[in-house]
N, C-alpha and C. Protein backbone atom coordinates (compact mmCIF):
# COMPACT_ATOMS: atom_id res chain seq x y z
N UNK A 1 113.94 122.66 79.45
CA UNK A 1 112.91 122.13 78.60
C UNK A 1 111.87 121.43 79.46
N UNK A 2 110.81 121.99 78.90
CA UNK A 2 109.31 121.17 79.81
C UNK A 2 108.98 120.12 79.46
N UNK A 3 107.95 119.14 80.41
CA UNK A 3 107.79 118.09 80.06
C UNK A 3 106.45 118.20 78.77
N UNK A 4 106.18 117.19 78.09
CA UNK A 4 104.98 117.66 77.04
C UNK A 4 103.93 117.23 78.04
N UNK A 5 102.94 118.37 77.19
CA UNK A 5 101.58 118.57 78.09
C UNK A 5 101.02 117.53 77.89
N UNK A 6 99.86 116.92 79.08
CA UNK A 6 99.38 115.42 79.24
C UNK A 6 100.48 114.71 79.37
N UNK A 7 101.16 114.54 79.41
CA UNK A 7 102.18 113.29 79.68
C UNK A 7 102.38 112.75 80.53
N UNK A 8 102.27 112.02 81.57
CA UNK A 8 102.23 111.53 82.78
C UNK A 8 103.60 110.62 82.78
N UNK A 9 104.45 110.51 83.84
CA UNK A 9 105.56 109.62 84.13
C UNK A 9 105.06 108.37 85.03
N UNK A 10 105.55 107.42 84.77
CA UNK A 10 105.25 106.02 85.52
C UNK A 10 106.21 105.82 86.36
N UNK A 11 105.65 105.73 87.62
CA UNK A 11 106.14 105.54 88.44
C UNK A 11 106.01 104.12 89.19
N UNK A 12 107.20 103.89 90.51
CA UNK A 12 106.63 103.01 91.12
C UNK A 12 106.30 102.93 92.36
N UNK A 13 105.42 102.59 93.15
CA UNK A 13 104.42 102.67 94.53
C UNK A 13 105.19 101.38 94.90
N UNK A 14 105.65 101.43 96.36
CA UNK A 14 105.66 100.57 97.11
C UNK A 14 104.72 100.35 98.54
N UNK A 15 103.73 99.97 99.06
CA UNK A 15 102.68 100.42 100.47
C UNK A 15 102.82 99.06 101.19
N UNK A 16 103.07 99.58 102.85
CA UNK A 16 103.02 99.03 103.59
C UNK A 16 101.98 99.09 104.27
N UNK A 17 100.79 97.95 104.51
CA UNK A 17 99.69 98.51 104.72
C UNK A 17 99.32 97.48 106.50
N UNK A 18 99.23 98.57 107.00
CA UNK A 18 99.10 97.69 108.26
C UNK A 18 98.03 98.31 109.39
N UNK A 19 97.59 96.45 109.58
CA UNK A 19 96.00 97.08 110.19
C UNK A 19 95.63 94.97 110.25
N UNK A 20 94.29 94.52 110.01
CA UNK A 20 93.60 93.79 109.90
C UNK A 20 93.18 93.64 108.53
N UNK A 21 94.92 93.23 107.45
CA UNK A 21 94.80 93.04 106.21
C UNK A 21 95.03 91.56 105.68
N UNK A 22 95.48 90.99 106.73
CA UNK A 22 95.94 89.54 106.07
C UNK A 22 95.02 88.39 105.88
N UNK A 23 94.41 88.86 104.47
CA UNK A 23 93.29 87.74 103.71
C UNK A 23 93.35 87.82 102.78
N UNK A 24 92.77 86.80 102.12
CA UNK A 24 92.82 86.57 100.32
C UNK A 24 91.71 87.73 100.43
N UNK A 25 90.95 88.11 100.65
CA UNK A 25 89.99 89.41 100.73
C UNK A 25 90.51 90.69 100.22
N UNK A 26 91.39 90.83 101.30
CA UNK A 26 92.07 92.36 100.91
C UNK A 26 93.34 92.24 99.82
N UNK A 27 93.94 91.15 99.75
CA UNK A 27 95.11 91.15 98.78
C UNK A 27 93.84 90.68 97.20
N UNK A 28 93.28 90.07 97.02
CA UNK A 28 92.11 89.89 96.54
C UNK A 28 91.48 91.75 95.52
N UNK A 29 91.02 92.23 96.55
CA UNK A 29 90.32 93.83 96.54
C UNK A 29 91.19 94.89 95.90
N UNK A 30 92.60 94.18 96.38
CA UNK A 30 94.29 95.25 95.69
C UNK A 30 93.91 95.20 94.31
N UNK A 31 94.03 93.54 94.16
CA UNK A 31 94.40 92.88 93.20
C UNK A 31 93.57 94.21 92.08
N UNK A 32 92.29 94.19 92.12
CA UNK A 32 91.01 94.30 91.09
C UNK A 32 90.92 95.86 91.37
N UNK A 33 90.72 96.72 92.59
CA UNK A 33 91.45 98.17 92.50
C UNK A 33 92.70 98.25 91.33
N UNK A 34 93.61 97.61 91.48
CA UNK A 34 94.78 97.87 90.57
C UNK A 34 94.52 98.09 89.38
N UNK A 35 94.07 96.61 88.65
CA UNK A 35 93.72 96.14 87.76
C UNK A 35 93.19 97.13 86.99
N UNK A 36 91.80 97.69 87.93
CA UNK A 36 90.52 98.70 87.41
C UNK A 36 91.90 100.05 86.75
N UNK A 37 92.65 100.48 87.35
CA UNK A 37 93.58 101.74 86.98
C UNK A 37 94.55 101.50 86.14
N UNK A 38 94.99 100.03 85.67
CA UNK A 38 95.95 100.27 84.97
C UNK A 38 97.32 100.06 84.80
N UNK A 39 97.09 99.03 86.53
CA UNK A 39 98.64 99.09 87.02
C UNK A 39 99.39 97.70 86.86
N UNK A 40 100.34 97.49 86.98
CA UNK A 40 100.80 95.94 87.84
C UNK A 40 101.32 95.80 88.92
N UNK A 41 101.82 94.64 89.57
CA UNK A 41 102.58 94.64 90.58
C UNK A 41 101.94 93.29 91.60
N UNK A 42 102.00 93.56 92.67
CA UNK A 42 101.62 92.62 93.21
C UNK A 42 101.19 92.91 94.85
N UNK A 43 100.34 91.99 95.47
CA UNK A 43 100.33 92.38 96.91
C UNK A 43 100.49 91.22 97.66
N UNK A 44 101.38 91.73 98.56
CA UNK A 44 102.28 90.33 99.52
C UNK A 44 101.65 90.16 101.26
N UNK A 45 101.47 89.08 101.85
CA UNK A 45 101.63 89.13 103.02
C UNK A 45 103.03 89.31 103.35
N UNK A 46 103.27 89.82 104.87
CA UNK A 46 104.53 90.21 104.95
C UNK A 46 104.41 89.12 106.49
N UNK A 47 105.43 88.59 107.11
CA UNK A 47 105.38 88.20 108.07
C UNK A 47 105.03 88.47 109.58
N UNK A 48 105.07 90.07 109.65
CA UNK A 48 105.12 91.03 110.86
C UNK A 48 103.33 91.39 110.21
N UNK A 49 102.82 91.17 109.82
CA UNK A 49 100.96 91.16 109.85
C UNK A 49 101.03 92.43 108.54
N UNK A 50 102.04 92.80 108.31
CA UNK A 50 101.44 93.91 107.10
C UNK A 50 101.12 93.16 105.95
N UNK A 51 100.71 93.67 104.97
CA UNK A 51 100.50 93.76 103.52
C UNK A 51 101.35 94.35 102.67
N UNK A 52 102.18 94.09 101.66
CA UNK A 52 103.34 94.87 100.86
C UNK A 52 102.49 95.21 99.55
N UNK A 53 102.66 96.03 99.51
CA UNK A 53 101.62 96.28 97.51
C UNK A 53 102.84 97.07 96.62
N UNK A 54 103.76 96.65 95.84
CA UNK A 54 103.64 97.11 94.20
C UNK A 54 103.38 96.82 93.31
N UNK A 55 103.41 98.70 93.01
CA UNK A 55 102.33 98.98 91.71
C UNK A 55 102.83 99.69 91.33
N UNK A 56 103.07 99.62 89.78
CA UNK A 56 104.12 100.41 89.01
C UNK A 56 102.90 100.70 87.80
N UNK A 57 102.54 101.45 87.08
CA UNK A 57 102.07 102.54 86.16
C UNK A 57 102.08 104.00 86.38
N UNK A 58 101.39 104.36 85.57
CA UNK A 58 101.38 106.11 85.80
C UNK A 58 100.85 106.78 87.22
N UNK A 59 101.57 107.83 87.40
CA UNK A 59 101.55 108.14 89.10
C UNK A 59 99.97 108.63 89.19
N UNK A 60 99.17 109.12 88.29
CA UNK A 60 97.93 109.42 89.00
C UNK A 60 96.83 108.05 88.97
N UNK A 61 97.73 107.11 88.77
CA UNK A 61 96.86 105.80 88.60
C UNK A 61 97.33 105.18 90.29
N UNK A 62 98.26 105.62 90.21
CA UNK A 62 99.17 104.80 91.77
C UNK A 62 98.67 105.61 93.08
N UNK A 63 98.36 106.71 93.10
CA UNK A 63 98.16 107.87 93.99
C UNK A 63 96.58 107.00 94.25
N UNK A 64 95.96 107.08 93.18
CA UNK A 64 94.66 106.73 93.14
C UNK A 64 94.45 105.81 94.14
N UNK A 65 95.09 104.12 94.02
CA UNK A 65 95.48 103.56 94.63
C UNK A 65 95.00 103.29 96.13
N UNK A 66 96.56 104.75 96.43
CA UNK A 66 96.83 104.67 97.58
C UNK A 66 95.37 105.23 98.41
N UNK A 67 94.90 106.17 97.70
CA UNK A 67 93.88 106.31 98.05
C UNK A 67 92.71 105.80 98.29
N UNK A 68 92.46 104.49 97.57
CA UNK A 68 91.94 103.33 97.55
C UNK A 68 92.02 102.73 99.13
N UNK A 69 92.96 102.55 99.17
CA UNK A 69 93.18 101.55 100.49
C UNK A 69 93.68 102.17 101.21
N UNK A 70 93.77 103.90 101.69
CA UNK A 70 92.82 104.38 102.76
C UNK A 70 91.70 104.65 102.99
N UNK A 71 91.04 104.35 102.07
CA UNK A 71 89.37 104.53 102.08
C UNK A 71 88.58 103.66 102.83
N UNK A 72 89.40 103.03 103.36
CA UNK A 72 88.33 101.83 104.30
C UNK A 72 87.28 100.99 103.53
N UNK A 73 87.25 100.72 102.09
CA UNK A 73 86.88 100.17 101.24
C UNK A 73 86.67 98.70 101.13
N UNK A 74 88.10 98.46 101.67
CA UNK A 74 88.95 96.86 101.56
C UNK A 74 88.28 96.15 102.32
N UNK A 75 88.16 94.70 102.30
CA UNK A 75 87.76 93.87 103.42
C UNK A 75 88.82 94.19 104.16
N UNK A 76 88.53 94.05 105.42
CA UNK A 76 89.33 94.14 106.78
C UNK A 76 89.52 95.55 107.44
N UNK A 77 90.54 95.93 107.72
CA UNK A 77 90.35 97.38 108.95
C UNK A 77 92.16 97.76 108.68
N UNK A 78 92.18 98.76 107.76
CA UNK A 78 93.39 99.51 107.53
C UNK A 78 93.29 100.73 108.59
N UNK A 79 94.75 99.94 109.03
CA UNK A 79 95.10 101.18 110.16
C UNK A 79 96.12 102.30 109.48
N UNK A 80 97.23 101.91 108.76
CA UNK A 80 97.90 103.45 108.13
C UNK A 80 98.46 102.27 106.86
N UNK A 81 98.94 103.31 106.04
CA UNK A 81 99.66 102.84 104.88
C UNK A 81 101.23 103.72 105.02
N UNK A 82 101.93 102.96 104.72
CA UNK A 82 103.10 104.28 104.39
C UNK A 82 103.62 103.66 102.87
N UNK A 83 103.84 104.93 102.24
CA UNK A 83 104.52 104.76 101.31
C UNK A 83 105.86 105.11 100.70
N UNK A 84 106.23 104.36 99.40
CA UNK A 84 107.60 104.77 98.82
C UNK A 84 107.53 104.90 97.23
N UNK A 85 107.65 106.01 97.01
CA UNK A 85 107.90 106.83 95.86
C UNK A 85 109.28 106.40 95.23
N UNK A 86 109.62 105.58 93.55
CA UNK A 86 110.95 105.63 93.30
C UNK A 86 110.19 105.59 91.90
N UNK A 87 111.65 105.37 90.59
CA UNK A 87 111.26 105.48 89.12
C UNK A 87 110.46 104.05 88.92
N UNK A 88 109.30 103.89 87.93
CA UNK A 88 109.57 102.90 87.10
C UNK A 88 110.66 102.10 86.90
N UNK A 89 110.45 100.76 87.04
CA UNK A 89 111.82 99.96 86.61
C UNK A 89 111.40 98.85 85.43
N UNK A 90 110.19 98.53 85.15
CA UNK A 90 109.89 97.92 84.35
C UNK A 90 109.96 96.24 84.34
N UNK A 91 109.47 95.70 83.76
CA UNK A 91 109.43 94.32 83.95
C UNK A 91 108.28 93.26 84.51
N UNK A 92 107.42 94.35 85.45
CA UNK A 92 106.27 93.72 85.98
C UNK A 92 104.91 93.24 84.68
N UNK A 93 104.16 92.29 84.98
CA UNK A 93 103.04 92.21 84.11
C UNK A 93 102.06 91.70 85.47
N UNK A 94 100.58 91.93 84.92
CA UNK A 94 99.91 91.80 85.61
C UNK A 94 99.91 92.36 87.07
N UNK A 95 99.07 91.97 87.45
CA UNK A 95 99.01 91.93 89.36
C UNK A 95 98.89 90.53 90.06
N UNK A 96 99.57 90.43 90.81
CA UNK A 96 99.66 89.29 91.49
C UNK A 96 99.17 89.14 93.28
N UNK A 97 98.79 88.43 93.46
CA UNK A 97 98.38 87.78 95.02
C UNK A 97 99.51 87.05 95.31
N UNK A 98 100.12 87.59 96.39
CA UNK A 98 100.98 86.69 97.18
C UNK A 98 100.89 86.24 98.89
């Protein structure tokens, strides 16, 4: 059995974003990218200089995203992102700055 047409599954994005990201600027820029698509979650400084971002809504909202912040868009200078693909788990509201 197929999935129904239009239906999109929600997923959840986890990105490690590492480069010349650690400012209220770029966790800031996540924040309101996110927001604009639809998503929640949050974006973290991490101690080792990355940026942590989840974002849990629908996957062509999250893809979007990721695409976002390789675009060189962000304040600061993204050197790579890697990401992690898993289900929806639910529970998040909003987007958060951490």
């Amino acid at each position: 059995m197929g999935s129904v047409a239009g239906a999109e599954r929600d997923v959840r994005l986890t990105a490690w974003v590492r480069g010349h990201v650690q400012g209220v600027g770029f966790r800031w820029w996540t924040r309101a990218r996110a927001l604009e698509l639809g998503l929640v979650g949050s974006a973290s400084n991490l101690r080792d200089g990355r940026v942590e971002v989840n974002a849990e809504g629908p996957e062509a909202a999250c893809r979007a995203l990721v695409d976002a912040l390789r675009s060189g868009g962000a304040p600061g200078r993204v050197d790579s992102v890697v990401e992690r693909w898993t289900a929806a788990r639910g529970g998040l509201t909003g987007f958060v700055e951490r």
